[in-house]
Protein backbone atom coordinates (compact mmCIF):
# COMPACT_ATOMS: atom_id res chain seq x y z
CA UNK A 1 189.72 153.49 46.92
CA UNK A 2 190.58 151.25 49.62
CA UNK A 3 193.49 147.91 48.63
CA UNK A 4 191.66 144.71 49.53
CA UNK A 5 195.21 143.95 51.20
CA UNK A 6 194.63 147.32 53.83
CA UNK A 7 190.95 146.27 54.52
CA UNK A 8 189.32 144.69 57.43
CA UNK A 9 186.71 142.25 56.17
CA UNK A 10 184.98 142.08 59.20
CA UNK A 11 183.66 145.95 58.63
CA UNK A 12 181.99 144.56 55.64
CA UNK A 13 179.85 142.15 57.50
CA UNK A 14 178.65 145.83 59.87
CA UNK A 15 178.39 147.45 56.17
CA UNK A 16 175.44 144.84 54.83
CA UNK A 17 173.85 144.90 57.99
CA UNK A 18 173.36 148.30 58.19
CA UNK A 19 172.65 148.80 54.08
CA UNK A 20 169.86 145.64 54.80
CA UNK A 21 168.37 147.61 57.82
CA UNK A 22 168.73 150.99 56.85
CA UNK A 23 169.22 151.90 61.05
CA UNK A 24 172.36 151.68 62.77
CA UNK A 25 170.47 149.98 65.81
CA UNK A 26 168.77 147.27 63.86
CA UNK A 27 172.07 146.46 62.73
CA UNK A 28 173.64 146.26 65.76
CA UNK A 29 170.55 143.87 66.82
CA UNK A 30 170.75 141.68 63.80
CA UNK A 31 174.79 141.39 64.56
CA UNK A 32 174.46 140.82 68.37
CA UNK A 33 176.81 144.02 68.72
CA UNK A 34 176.51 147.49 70.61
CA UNK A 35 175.45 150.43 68.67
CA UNK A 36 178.90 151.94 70.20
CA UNK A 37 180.62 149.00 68.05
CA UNK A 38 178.67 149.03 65.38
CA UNK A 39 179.29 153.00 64.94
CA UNK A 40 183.01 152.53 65.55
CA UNK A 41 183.39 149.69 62.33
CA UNK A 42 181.45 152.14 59.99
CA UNK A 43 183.84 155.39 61.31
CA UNK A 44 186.77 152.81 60.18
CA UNK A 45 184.58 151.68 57.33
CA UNK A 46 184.64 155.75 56.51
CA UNK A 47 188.43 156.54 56.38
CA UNK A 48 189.50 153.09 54.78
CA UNK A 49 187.03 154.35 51.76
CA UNK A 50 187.01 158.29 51.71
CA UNK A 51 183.31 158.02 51.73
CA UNK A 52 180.47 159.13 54.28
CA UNK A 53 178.50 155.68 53.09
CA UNK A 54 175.33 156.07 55.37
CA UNK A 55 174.24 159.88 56.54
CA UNK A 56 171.28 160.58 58.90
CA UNK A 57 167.85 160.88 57.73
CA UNK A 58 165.01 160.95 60.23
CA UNK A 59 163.99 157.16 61.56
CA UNK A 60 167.27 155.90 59.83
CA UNK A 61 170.33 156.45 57.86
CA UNK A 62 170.09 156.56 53.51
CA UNK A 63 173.13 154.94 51.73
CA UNK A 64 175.17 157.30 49.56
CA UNK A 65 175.80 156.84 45.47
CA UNK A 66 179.14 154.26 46.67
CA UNK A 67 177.09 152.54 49.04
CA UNK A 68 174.21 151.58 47.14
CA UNK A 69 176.98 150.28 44.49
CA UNK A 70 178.38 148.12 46.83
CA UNK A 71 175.22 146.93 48.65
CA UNK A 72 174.84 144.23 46.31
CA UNK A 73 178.25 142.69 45.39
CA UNK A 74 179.15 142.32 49.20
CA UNK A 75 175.86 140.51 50.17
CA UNK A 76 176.27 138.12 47.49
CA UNK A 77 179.90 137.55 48.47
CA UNK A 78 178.77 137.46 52.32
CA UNK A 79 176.07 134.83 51.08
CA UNK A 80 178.38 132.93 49.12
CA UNK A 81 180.84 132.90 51.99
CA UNK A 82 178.54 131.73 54.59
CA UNK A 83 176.88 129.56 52.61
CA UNK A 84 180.42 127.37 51.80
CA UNK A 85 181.38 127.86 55.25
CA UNK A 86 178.27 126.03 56.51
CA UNK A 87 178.43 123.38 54.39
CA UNK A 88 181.74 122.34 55.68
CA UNK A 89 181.07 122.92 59.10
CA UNK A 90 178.72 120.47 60.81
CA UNK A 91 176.54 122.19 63.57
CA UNK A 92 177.08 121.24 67.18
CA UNK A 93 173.96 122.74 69.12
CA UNK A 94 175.70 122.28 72.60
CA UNK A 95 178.52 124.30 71.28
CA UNK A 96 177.34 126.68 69.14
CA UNK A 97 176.31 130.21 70.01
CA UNK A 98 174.72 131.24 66.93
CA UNK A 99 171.31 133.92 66.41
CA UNK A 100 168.51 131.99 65.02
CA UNK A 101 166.34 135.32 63.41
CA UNK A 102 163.18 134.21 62.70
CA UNK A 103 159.36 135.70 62.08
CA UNK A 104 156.34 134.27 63.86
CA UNK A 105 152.50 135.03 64.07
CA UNK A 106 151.34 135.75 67.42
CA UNK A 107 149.48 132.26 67.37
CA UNK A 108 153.18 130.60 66.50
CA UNK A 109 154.94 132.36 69.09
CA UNK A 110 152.26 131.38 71.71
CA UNK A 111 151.87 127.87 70.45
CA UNK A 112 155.40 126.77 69.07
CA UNK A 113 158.02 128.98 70.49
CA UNK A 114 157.19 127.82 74.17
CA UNK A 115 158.39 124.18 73.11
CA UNK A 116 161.09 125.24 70.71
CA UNK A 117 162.63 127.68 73.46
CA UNK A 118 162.45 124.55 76.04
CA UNK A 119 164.47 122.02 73.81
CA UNK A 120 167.07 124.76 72.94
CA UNK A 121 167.69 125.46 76.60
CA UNK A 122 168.26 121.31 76.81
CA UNK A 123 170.36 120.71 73.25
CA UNK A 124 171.56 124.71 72.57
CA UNK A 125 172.13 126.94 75.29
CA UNK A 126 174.56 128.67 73.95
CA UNK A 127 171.93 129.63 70.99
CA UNK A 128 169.66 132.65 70.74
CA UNK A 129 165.77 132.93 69.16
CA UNK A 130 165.49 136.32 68.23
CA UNK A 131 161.70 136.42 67.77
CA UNK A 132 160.12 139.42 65.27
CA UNK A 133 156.34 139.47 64.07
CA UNK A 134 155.31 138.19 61.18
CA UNK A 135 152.09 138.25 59.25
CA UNK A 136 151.00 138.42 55.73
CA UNK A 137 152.22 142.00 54.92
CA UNK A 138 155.45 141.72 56.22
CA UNK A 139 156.81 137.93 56.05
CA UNK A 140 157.88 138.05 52.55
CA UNK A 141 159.66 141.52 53.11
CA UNK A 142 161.75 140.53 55.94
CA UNK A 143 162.78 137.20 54.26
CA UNK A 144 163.62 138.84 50.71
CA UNK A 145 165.74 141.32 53.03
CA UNK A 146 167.51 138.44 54.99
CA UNK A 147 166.01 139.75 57.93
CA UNK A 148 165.19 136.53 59.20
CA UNK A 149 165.65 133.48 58.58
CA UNK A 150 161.78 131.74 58.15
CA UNK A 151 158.63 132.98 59.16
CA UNK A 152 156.00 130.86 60.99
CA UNK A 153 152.34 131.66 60.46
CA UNK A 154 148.68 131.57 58.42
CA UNK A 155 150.59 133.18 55.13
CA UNK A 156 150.48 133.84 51.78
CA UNK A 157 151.52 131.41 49.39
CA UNK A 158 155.28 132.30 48.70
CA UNK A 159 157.23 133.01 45.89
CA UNK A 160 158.56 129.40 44.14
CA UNK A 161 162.24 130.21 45.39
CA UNK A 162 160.73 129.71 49.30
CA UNK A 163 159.96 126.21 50.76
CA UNK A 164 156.60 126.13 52.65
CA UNK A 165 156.37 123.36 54.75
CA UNK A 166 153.08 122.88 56.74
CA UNK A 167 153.75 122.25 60.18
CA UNK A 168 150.93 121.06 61.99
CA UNK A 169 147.22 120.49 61.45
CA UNK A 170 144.49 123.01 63.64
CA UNK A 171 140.63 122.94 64.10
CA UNK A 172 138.96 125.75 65.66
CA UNK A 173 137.65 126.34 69.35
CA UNK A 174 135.28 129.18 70.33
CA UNK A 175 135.81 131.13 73.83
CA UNK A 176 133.23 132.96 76.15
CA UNK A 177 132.90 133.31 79.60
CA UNK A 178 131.62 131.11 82.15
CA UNK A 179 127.77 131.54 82.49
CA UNK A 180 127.27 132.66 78.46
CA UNK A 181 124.32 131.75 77.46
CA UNK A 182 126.26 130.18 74.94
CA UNK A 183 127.69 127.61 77.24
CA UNK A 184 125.01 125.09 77.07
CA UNK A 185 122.24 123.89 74.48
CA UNK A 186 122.96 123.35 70.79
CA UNK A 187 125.84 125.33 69.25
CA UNK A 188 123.62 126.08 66.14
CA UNK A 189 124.76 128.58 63.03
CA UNK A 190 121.78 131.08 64.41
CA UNK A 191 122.88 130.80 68.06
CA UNK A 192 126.52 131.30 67.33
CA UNK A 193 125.89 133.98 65.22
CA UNK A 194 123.40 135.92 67.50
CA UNK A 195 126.22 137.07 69.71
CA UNK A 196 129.00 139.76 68.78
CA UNK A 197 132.24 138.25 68.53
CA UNK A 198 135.69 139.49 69.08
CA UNK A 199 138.33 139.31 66.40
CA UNK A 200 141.76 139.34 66.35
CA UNK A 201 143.41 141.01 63.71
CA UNK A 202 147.09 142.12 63.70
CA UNK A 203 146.42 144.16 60.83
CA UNK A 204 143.37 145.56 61.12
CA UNK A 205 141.31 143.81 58.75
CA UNK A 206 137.56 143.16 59.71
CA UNK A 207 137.55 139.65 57.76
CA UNK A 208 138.73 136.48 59.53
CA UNK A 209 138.72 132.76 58.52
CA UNK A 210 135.26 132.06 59.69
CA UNK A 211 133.33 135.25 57.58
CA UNK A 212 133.52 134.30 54.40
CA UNK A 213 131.49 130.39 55.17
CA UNK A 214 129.44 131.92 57.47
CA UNK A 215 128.23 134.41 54.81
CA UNK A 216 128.07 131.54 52.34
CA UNK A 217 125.98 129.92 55.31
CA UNK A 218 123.73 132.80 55.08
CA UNK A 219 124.21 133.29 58.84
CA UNK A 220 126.80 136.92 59.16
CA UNK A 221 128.32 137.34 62.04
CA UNK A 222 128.03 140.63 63.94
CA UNK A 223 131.67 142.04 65.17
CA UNK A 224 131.62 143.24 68.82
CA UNK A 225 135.31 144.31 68.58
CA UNK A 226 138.26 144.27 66.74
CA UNK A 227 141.93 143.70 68.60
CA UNK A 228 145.22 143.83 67.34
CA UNK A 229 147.02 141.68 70.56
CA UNK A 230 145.95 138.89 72.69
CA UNK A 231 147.00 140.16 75.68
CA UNK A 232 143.15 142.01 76.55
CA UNK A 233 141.13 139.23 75.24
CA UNK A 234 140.25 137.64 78.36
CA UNK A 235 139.21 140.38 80.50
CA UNK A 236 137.33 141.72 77.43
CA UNK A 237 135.26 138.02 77.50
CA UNK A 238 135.23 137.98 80.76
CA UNK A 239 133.39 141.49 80.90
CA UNK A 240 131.34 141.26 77.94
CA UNK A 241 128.89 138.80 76.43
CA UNK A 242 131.51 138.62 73.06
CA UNK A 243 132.62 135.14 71.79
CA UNK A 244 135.60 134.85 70.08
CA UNK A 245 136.92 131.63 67.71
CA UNK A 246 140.78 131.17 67.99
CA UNK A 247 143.02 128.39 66.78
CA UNK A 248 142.61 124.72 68.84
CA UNK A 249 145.90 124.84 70.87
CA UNK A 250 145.58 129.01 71.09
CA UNK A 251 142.39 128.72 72.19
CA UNK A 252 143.26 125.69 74.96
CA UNK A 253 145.96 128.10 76.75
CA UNK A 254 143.84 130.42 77.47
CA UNK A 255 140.87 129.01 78.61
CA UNK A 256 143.46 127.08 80.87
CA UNK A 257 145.13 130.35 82.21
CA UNK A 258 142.27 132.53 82.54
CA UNK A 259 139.36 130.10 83.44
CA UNK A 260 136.99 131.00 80.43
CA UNK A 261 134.65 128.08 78.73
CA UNK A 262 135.71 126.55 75.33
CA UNK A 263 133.36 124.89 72.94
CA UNK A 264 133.78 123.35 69.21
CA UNK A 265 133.30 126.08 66.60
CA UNK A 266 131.37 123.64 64.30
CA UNK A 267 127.64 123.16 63.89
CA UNK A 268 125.35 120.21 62.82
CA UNK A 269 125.17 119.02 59.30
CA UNK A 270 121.28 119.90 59.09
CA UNK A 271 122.20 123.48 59.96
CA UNK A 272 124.87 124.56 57.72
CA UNK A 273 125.41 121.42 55.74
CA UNK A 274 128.87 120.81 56.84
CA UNK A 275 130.67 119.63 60.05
């Protein structure tokens, strides 16, 4: 085995990426490297430890018997390390040129990252966002494997190790097209429900926020359609006679950019007894 004294520390920092992503080319991501470089430091990585570390498995590389062994101990020394470095050195934004990894919903990268991305461009442009999806199956994955550095997001309550901070406060708006027959009279619990609606679901599931009180409501709603991106949304309104009930500020955008009709996705205490 390899003298501390004949080893290049920096090759560990290439080894815990690529043990944490399992993929040579995530790692070179989450490092800002080539996959060239990246490759190269494990080659050294190799000879310096008479091991092959990492072989080639099909949609990644598997660690071998030594490299499992020394996943651990050098991500808790990495941690420690940049942990006590960071403490000591203050941040200077307009300086810096550090990767911020972190996971957002589709609703937080459409709502927050807009804003976020504008002030770093002001106070840090030397910074980078890398942005990767996050939802309820994932988030807690990628944080527990340090693949980013907070998620954003409607999520499941976290493990007590994990601060959750709530961000903002959001109602609900409900989209159509122009001309619905939706669009004027009283938005009642039976009107609202006699239309299919659209739902957007990441994940597939066929349940959003709004099914569970409008079943309690004794008013179902019908799905038209179930989508996994925002992108086809507003031609799909535009074509069909589906309403779909987004987030306040997610909603806003679009009827701003695409020139559909918003109204408030709430309903008069006589119908449903709330507001």
């Amino acid at each position: 085995m390899a003298d501390l004294s004949t080893l290049d520390l920096n090759l560990l920092r290439v080894f815990d990426a690529v043990a944490r992503e399992r993929h040579v080319t995530r790692a070179a991501q989450r490092l800002n490297l080539s996959q060239p470089a990246v490759s190269n430091a494990l080659s050294r990585l190799r000879l310096v430890l008479k091991d092959e570390l990492f072989l080639r498995r099909p949609g990644g590389v598997e660690p071998t018997a030594l490299a499992l062994s020394l996943a651990e101990p050098v991500a808790e020394v990495l941690d420690r390390l940049r942990g006590a470095l960071a403490a000591h050195a203050p941040f200077d934004p307009a300086t810096s040129d550090r990767v911020f990894p972190i996971g957002l919903s589709e609703y937080a990268e459409a709502v927050l990252a807009p804003p976020l991305l504008a002030a770093m461009a002001r106070e840090a442009p030397g910074c980078l966002l890398a942005i990767r999806h996050a939802d309820r199956v994932n988030a807690l994955e990628m944080l527990e494997a340090d693949a980013v550095q907070m998620v954003l997001g409607m999520l499941a309550e976290p493990p007590a190790l994990y601060t959750r901070l709530r961000l903002l406060p959001e109602g609900f708006l409900t989209l159509m097209r122009r001309g619905h027959p939706l669009a004027e009279g009283e938005m009642t619990l039976a009107r609202f429900t006699a239309w299919p609606h659209l739902l957007h679901s990441p994940n597939g599931s066929r349940d959003g926020a709004l099914d569970g009180p409008l079943r309690e409501a004794g008013h179902p709603r019908r799905l038209g359609a179930v989508v996994a991106h925002l992108s086809g949304v507003p031609a799909i309104l535009k074509g069909t006679d589906m309403v779909m009930t987004l987030s306040a500020r997610l909603a806003t955008q679009m009827a701003e950019a695409h020139g559909l009709l918003l109204r408030p996705a709430r309903w008069r205490r006589r119908t449903c007894g709330c507001r």
